[in-house]
N, C-alpha and C. Protein backbone atom coordinates (compact mmCIF):
# COMPACT_ATOMS: atom_id res chain seq x y z
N UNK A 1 -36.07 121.63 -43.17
CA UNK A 1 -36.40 121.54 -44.57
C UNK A 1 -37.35 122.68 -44.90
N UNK A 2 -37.42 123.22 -45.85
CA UNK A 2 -37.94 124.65 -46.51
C UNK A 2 -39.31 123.95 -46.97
N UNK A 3 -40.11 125.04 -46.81
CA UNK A 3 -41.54 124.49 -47.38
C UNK A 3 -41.48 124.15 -48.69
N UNK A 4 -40.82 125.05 -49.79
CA UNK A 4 -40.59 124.75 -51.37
C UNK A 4 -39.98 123.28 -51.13
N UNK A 5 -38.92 122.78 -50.41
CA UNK A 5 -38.74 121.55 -50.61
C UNK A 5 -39.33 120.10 -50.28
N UNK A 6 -39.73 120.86 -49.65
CA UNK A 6 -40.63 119.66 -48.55
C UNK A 6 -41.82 119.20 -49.55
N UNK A 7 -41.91 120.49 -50.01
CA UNK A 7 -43.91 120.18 -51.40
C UNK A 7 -42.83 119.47 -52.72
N UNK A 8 -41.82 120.01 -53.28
CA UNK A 8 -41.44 119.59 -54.11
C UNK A 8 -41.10 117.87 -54.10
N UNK A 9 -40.58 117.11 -52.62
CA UNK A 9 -40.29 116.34 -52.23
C UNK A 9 -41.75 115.76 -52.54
N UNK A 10 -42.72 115.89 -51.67
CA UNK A 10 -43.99 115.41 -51.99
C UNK A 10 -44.47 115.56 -53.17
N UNK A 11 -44.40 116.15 -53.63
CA UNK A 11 -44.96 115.91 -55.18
C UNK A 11 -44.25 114.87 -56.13
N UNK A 12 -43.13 114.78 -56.03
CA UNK A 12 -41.96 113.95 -56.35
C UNK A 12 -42.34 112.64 -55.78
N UNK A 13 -42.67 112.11 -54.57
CA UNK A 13 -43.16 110.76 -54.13
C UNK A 13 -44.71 110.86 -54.81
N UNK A 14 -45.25 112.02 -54.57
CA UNK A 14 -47.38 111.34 -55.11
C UNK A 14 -47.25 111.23 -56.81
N UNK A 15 -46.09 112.08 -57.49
CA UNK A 15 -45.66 111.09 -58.81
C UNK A 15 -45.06 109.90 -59.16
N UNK A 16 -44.34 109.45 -58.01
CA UNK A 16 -44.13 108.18 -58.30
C UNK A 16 -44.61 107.34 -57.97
N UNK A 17 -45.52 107.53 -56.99
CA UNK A 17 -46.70 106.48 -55.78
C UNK A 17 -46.90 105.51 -57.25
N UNK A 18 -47.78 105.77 -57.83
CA UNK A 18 -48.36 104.48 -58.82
C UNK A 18 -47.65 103.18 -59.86
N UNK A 19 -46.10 103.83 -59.49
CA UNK A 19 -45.00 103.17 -60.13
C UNK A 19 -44.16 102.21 -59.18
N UNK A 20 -44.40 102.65 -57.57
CA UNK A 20 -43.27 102.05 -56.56
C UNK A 20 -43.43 100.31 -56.99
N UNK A 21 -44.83 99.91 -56.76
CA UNK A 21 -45.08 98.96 -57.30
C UNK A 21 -44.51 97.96 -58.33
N UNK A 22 -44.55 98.96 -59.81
CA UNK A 22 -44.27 98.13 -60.67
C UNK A 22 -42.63 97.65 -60.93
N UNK A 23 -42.22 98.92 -59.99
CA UNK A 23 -40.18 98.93 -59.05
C UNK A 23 -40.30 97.56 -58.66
N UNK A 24 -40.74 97.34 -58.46
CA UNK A 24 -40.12 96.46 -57.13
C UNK A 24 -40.73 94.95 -57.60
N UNK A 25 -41.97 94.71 -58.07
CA UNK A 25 -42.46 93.45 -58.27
C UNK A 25 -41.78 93.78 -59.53
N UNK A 26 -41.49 91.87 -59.35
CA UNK A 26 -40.79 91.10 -60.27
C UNK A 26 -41.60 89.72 -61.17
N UNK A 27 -41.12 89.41 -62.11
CA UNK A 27 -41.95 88.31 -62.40
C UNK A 27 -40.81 87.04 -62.71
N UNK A 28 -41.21 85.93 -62.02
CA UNK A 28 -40.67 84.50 -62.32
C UNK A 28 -41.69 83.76 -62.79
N UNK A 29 -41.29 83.31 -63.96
CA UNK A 29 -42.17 82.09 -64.68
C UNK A 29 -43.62 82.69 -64.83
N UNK A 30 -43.78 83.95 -65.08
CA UNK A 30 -44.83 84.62 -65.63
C UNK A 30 -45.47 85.32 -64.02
N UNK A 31 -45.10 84.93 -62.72
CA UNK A 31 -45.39 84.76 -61.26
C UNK A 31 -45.14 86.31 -61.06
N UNK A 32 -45.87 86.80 -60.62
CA UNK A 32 -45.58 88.41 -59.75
C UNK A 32 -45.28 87.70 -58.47
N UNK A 33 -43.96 88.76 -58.09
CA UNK A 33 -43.30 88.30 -56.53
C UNK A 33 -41.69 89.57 -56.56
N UNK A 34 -41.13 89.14 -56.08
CA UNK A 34 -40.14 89.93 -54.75
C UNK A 34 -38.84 88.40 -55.31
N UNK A 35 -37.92 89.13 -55.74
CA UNK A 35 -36.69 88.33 -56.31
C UNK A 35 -36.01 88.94 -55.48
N UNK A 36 -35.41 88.79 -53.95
CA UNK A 36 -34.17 89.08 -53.43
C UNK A 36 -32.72 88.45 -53.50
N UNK A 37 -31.94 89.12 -53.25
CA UNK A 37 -30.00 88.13 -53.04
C UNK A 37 -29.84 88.68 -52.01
N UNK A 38 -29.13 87.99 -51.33
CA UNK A 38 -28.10 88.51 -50.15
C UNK A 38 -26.88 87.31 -50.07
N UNK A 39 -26.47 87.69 -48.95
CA UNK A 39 -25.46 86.74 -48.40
C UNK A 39 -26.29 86.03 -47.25
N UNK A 40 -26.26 84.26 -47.61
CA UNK A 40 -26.76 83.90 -46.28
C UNK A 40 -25.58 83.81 -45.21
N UNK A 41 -24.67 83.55 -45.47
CA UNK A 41 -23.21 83.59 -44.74
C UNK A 41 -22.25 83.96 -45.33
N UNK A 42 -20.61 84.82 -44.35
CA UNK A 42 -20.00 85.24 -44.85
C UNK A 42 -18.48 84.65 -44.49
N UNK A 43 -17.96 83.58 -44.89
CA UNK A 43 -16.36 83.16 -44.40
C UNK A 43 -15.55 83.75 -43.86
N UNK A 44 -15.56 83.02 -42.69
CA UNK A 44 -14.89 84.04 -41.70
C UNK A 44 -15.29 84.91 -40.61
N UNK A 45 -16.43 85.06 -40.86
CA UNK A 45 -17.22 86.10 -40.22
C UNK A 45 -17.48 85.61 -38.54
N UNK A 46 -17.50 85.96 -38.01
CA UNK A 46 -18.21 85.62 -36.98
C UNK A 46 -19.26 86.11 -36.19
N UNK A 47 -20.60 85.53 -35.98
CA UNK A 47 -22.04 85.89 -35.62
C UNK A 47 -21.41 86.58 -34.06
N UNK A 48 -22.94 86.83 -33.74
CA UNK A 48 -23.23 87.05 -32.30
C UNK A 48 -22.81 85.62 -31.48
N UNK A 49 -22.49 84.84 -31.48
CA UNK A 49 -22.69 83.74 -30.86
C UNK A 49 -21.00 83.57 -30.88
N UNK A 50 -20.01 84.38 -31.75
CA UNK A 50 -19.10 83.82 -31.86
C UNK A 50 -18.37 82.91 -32.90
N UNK A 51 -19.38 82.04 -33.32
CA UNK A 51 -19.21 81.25 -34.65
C UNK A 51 -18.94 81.66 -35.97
N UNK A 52 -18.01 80.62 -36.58
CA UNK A 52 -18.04 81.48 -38.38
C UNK A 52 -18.40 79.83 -38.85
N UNK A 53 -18.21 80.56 -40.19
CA UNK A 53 -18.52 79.64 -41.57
C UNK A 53 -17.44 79.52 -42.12
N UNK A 54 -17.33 78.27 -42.27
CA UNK A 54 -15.75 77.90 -43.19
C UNK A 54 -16.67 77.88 -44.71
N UNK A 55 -15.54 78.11 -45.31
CA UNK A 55 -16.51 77.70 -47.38
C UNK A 55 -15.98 76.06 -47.45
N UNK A 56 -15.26 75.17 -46.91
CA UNK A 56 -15.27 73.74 -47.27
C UNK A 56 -16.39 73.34 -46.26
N UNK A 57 -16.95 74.04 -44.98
CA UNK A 57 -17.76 73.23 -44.38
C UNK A 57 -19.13 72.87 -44.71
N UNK A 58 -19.40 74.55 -45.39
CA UNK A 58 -20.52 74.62 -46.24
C UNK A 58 -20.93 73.75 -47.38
N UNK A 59 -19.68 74.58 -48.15
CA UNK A 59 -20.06 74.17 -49.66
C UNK A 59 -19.90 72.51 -49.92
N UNK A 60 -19.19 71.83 -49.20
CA UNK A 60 -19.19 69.96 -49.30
C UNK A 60 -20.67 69.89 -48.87
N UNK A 61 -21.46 70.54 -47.55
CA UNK A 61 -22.50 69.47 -47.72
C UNK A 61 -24.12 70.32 -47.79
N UNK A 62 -23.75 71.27 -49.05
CA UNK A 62 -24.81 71.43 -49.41
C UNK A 62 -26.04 71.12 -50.92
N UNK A 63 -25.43 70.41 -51.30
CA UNK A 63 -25.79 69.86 -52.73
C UNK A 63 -27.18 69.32 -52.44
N UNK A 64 -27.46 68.83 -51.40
CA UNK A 64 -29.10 67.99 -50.88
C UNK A 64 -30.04 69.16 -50.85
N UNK A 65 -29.30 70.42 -50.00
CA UNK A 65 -30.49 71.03 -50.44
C UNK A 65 -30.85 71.93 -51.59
N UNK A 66 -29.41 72.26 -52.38
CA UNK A 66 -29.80 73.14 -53.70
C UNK A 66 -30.33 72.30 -54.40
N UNK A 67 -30.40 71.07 -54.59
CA UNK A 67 -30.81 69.54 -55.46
C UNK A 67 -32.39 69.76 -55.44
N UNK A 68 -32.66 70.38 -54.35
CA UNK A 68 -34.28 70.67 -54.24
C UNK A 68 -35.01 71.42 -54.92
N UNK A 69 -36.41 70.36 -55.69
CA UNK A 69 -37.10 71.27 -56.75
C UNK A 69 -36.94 72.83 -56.73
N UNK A 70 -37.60 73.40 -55.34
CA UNK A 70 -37.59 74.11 -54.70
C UNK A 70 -37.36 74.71 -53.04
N UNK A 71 -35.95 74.49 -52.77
CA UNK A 71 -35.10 74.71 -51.32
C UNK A 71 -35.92 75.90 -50.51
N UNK A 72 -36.32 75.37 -49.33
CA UNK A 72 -37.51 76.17 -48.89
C UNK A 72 -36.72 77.31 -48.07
N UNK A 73 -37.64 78.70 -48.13
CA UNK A 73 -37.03 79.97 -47.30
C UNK A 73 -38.48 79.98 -46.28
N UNK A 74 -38.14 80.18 -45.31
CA UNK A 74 -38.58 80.23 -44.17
C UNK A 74 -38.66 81.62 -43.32
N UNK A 75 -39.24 81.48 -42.53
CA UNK A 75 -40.03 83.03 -41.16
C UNK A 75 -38.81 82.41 -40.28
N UNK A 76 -37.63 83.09 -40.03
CA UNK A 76 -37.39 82.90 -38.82
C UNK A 76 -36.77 81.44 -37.96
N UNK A 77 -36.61 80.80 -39.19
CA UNK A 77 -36.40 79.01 -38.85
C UNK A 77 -37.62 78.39 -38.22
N UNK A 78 -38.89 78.94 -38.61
CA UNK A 78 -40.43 78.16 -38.69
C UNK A 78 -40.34 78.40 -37.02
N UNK A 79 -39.72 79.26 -35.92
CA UNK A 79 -39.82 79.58 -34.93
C UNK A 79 -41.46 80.77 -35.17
N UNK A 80 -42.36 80.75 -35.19
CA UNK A 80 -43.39 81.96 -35.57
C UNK A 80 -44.84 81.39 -36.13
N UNK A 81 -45.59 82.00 -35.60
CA UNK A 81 -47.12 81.47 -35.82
C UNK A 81 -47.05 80.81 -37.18
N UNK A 82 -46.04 81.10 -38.35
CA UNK A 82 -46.35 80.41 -39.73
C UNK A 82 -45.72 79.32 -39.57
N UNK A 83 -44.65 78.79 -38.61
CA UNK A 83 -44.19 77.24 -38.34
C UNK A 83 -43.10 77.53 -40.12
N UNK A 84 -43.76 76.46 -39.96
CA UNK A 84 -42.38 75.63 -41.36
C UNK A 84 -43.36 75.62 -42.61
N UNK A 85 -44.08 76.68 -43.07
CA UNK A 85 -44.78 76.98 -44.09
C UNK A 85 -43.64 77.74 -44.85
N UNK A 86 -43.52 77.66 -46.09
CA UNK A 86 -42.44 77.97 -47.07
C UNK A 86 -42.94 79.36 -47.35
N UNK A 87 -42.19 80.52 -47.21
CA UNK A 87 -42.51 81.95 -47.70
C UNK A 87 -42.32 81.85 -49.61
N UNK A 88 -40.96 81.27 -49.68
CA UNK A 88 -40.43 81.21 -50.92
C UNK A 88 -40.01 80.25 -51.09
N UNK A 89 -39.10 80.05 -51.92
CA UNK A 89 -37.40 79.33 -52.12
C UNK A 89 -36.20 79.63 -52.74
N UNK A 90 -35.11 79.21 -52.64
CA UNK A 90 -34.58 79.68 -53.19
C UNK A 90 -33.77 79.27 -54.32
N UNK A 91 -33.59 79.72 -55.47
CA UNK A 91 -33.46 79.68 -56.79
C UNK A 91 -32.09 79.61 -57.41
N UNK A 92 -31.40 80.19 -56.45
CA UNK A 92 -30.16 79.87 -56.87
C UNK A 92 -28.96 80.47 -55.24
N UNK A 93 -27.66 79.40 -55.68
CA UNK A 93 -26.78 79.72 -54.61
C UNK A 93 -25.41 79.82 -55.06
N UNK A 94 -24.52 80.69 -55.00
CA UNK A 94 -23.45 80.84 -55.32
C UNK A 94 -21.93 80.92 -54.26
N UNK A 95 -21.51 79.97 -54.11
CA UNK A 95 -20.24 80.44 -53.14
C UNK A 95 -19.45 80.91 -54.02
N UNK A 96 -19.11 82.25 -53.46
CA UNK A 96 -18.22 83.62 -53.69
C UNK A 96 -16.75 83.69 -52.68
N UNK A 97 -15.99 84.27 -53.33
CA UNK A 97 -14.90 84.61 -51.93
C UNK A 97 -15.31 85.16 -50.62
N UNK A 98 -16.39 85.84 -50.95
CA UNK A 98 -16.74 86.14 -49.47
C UNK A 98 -18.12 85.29 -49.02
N UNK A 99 -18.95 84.69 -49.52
CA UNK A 99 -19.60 84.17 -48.77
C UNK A 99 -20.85 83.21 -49.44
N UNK A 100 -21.54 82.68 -49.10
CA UNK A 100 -22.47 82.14 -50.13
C UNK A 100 -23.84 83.24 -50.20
N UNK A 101 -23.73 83.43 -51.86
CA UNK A 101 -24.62 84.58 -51.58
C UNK A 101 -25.32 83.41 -52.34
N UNK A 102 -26.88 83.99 -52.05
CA UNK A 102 -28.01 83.74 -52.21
C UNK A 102 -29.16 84.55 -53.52
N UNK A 103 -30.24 83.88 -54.44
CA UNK A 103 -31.05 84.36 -55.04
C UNK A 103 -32.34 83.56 -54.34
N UNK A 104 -33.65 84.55 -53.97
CA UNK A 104 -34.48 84.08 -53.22
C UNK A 104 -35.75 84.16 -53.98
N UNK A 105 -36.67 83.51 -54.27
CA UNK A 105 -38.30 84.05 -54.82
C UNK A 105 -39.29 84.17 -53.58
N UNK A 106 -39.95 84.92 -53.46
CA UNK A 106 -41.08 85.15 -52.82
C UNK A 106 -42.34 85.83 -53.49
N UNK A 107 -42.95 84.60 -54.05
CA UNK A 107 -44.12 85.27 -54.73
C UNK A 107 -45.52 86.13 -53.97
N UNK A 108 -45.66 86.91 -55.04
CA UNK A 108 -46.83 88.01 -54.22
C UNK A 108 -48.38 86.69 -53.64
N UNK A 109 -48.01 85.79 -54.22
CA UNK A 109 -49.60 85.06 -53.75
C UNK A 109 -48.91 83.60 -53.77
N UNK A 110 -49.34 83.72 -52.45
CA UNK A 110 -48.44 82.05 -51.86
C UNK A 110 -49.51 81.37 -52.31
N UNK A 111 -48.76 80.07 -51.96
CA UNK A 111 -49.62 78.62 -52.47
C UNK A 111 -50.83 78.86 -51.17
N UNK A 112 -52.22 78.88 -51.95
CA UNK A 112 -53.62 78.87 -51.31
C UNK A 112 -53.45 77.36 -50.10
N UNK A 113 -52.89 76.76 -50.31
CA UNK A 113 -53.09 75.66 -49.17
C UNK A 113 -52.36 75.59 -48.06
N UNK A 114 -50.92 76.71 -48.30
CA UNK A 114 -50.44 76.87 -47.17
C UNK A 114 -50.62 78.04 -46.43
N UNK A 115 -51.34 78.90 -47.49
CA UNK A 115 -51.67 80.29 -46.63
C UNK A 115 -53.45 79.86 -46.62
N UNK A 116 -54.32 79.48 -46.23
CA UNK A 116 -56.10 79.33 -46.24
C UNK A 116 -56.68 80.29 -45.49
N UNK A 117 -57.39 81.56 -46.31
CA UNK A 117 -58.55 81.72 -45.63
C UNK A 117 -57.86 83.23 -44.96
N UNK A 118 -57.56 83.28 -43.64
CA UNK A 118 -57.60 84.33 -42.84
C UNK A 118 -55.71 84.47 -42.10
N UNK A 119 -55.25 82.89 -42.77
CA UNK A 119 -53.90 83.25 -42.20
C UNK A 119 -53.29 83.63 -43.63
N UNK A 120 -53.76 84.21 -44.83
CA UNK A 120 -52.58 84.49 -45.96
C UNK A 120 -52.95 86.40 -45.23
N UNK A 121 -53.59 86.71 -44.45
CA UNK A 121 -53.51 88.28 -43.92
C UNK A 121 -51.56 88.29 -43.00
N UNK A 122 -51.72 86.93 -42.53
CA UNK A 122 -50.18 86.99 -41.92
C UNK A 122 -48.95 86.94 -43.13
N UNK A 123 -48.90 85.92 -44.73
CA UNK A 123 -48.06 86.08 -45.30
C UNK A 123 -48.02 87.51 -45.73
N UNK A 124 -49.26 88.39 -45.66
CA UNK A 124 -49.49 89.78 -46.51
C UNK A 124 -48.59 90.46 -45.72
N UNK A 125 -48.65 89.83 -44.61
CA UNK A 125 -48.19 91.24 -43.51
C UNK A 125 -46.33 90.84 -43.53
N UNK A 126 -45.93 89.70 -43.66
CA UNK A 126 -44.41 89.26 -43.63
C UNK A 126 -43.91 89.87 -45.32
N UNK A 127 -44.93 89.59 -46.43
CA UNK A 127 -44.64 90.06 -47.54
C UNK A 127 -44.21 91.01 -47.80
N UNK A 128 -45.09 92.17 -47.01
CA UNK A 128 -45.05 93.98 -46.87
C UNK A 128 -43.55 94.19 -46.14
N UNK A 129 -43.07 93.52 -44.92
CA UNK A 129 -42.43 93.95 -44.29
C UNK A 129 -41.21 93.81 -45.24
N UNK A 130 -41.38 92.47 -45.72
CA UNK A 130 -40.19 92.38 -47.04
C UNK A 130 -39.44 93.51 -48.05
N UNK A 131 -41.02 93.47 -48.72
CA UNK A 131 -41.07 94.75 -49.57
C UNK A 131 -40.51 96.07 -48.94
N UNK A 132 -40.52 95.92 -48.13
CA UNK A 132 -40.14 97.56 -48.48
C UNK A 132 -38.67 97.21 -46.66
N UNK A 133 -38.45 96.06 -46.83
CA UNK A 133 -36.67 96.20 -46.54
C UNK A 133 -36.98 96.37 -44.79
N UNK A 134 -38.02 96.31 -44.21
CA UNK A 134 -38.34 96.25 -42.59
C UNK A 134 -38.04 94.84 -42.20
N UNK A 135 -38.05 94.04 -43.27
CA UNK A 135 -37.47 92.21 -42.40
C UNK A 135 -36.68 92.30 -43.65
N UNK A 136 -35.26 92.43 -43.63
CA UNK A 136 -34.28 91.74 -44.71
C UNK A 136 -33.25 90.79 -43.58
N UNK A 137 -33.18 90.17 -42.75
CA UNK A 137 -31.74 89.68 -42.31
C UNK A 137 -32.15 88.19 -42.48
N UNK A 138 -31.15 87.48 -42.84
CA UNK A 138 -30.65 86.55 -43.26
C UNK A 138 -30.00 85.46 -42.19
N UNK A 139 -30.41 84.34 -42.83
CA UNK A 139 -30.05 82.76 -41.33
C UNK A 139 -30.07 81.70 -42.02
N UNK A 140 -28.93 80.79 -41.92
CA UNK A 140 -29.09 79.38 -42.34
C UNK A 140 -29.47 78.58 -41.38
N UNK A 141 -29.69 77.54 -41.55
CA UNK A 141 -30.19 76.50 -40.48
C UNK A 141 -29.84 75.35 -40.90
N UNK A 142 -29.35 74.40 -39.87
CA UNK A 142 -29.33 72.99 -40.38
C UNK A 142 -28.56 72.82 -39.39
N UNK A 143 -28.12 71.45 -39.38
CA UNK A 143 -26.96 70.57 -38.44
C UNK A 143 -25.38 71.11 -38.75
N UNK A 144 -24.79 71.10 -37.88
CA UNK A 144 -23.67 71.43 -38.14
C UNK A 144 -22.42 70.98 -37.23
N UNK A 145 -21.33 70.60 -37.16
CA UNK A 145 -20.13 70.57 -36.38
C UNK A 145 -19.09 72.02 -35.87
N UNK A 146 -19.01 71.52 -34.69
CA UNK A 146 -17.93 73.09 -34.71
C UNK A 146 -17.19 72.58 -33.65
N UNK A 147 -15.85 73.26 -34.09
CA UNK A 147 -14.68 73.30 -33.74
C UNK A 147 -14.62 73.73 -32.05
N UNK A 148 -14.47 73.50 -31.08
CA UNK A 148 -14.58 73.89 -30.03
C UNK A 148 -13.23 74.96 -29.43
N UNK A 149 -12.11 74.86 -29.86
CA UNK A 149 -11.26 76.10 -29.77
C UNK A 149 -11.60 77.48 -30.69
N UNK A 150 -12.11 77.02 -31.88
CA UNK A 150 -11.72 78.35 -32.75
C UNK A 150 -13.53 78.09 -32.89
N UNK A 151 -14.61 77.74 -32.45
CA UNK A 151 -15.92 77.81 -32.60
C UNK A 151 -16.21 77.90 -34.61
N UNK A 152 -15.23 77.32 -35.01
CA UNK A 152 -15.54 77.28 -36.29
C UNK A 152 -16.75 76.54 -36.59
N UNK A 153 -17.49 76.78 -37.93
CA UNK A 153 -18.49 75.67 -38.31
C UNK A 153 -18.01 74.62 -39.71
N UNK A 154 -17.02 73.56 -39.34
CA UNK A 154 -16.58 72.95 -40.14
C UNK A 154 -17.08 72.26 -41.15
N UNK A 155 -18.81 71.67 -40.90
CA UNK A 155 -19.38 70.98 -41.42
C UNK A 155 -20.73 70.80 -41.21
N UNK A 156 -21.68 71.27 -42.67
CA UNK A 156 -22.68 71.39 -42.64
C UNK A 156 -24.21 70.41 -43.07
N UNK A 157 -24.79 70.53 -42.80
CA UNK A 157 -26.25 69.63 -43.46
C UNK A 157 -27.44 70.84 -43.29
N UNK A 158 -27.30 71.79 -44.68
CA UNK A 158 -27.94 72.87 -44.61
C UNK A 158 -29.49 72.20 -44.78
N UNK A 159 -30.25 72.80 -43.99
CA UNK A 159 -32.04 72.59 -44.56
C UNK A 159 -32.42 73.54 -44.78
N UNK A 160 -32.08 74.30 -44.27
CA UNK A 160 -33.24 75.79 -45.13
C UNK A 160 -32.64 77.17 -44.59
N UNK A 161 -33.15 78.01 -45.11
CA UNK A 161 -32.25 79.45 -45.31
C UNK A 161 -33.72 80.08 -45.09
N UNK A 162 -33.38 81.42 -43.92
CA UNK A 162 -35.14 81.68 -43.02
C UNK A 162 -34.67 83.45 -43.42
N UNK A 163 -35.48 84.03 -43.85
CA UNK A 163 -35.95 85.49 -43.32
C UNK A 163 -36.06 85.23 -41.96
N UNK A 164 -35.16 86.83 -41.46
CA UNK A 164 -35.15 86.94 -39.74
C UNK A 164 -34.80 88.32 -39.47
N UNK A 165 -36.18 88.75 -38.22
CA UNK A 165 -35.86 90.35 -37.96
C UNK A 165 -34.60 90.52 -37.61
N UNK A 166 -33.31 89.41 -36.69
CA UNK A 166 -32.35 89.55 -36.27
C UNK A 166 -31.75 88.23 -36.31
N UNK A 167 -30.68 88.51 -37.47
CA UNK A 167 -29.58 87.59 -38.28
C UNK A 167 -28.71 87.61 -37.23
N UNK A 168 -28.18 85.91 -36.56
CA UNK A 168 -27.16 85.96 -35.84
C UNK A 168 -25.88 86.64 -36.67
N UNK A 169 -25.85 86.61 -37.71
CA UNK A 169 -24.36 87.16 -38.40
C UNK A 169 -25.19 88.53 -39.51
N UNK A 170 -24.87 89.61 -38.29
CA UNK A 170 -25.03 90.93 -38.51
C UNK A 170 -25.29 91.03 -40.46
N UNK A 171 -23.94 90.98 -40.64
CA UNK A 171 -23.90 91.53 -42.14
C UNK A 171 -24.83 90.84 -43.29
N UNK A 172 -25.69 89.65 -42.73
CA UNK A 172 -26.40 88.61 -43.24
C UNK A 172 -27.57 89.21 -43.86
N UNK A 173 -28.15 90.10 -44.97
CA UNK A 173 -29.27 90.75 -45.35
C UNK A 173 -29.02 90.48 -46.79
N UNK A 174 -31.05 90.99 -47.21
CA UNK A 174 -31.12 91.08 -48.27
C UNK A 174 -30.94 92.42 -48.77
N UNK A 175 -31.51 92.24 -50.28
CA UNK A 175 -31.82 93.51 -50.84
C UNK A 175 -32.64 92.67 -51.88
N UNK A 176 -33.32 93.84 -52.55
CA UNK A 176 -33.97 93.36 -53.48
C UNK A 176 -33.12 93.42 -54.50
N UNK A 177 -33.14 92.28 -55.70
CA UNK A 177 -32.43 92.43 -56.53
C UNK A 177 -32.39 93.34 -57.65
N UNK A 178 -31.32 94.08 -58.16
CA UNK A 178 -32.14 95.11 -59.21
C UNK A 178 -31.77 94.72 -60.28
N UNK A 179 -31.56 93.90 -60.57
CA UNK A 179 -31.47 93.82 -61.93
C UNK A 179 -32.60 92.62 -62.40
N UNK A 180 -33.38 92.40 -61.27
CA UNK A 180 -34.61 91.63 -61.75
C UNK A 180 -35.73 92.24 -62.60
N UNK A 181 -35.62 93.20 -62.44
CA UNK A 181 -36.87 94.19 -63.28
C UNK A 181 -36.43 94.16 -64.45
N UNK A 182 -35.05 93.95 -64.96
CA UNK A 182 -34.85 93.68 -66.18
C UNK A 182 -35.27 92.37 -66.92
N UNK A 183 -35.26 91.39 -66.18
CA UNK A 183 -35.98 89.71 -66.46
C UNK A 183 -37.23 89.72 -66.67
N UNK A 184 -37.99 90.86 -66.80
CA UNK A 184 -39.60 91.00 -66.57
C UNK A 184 -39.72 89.62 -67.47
N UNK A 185 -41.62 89.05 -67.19
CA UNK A 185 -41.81 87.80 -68.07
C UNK A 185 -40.82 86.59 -67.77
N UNK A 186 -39.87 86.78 -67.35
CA UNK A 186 -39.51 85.35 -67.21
C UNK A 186 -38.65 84.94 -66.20
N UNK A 187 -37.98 84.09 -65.60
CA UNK A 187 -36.77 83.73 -64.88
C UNK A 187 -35.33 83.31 -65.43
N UNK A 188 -34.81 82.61 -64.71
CA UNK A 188 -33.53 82.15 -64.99
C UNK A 188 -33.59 80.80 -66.09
């Protein structure tokens, strides 16, 4: 890279430094936070493990947990020093032809009683990694049946949908949503 480009490049990021911010945070219900979608699963697909997701195994038995005020998103399936403390939830779920994609909230300032004191330095630090796309992969969790020839997952009892450095089903990530910056002030 040429020195003219390299300064031009930098000057180009130290002008936008004070804006990356206002990119990316989103507001729900007046709430500054991080509005991601992804796919939590994709039909058909099959993980590391071998397994797929059928869309009748899913979509029949997940109504208990979209029914939830707020359907909790999780570190990892609460495998991680934060346990089963809720990062977010999620806000909305859509089965698609290809998979059930997902809308997620993660507000910039968790609930004070589940982050107290010296462990909301750990949501800061899972928040950051968020932000800027270093933890996006994607995991459902719950009970399930499977097919023992074709390792299908016929039938589900979803509980919660986890942020994870490594999504058994590769293609399983977020992104931040972009067309949330257009919702400024409010939600769905």
């Amino acid at each position: 890279m040429s020195t003219s480009t390299k300064t031009t490049r930098e000057t180009a990021e130290a002008a936008l430094a004070p804006y990356i911010n206002s990119i990316v945070t989103t507001y729900r219900h007046g709430e500054p936070g991080l509005t991601l979608r992804g796919y939590a699963t994709k039909w058909g697909v099959r993980d590391s493990s071998g397994e797929y997701t059928t869309r009748a195994g899913l979509e029949n038995s997940t109504k208990e947990y979209f029914a939830l005020d707020k359907p909790p998103l999780y570190l990892n399936h609460g495998r991680t020093v934060i346990g089963f403390r809720p990062l977010g939830y999620c806000f909305r779920g859509v089965f698609d032809d290809m998979g059930l994609l997902v809308w997620l909230w993660m507000p910039e300032n968790p609930d004070p009683t589940s982050f107290p004191g010296q462990e909301r330095a750990l949501y800061d630090l899972v928040y950051g990694r968020v932000r800027d796309l270093s933890l996006s992969g994607l995991s459902i969790g719950g009970v399930y049946r499977r097919e023992r020839s074709t390792k299908a997952l016929t039938a589900w009892h979803l509980s919660e949908i986890s942020l994870t450095p490594s999504p058994a089903l590769h293609e399983a990530h977020i992104e931040l949503d972009p067309f949330a910056i257009l919702r400024k002030g409010g939600g769905w």
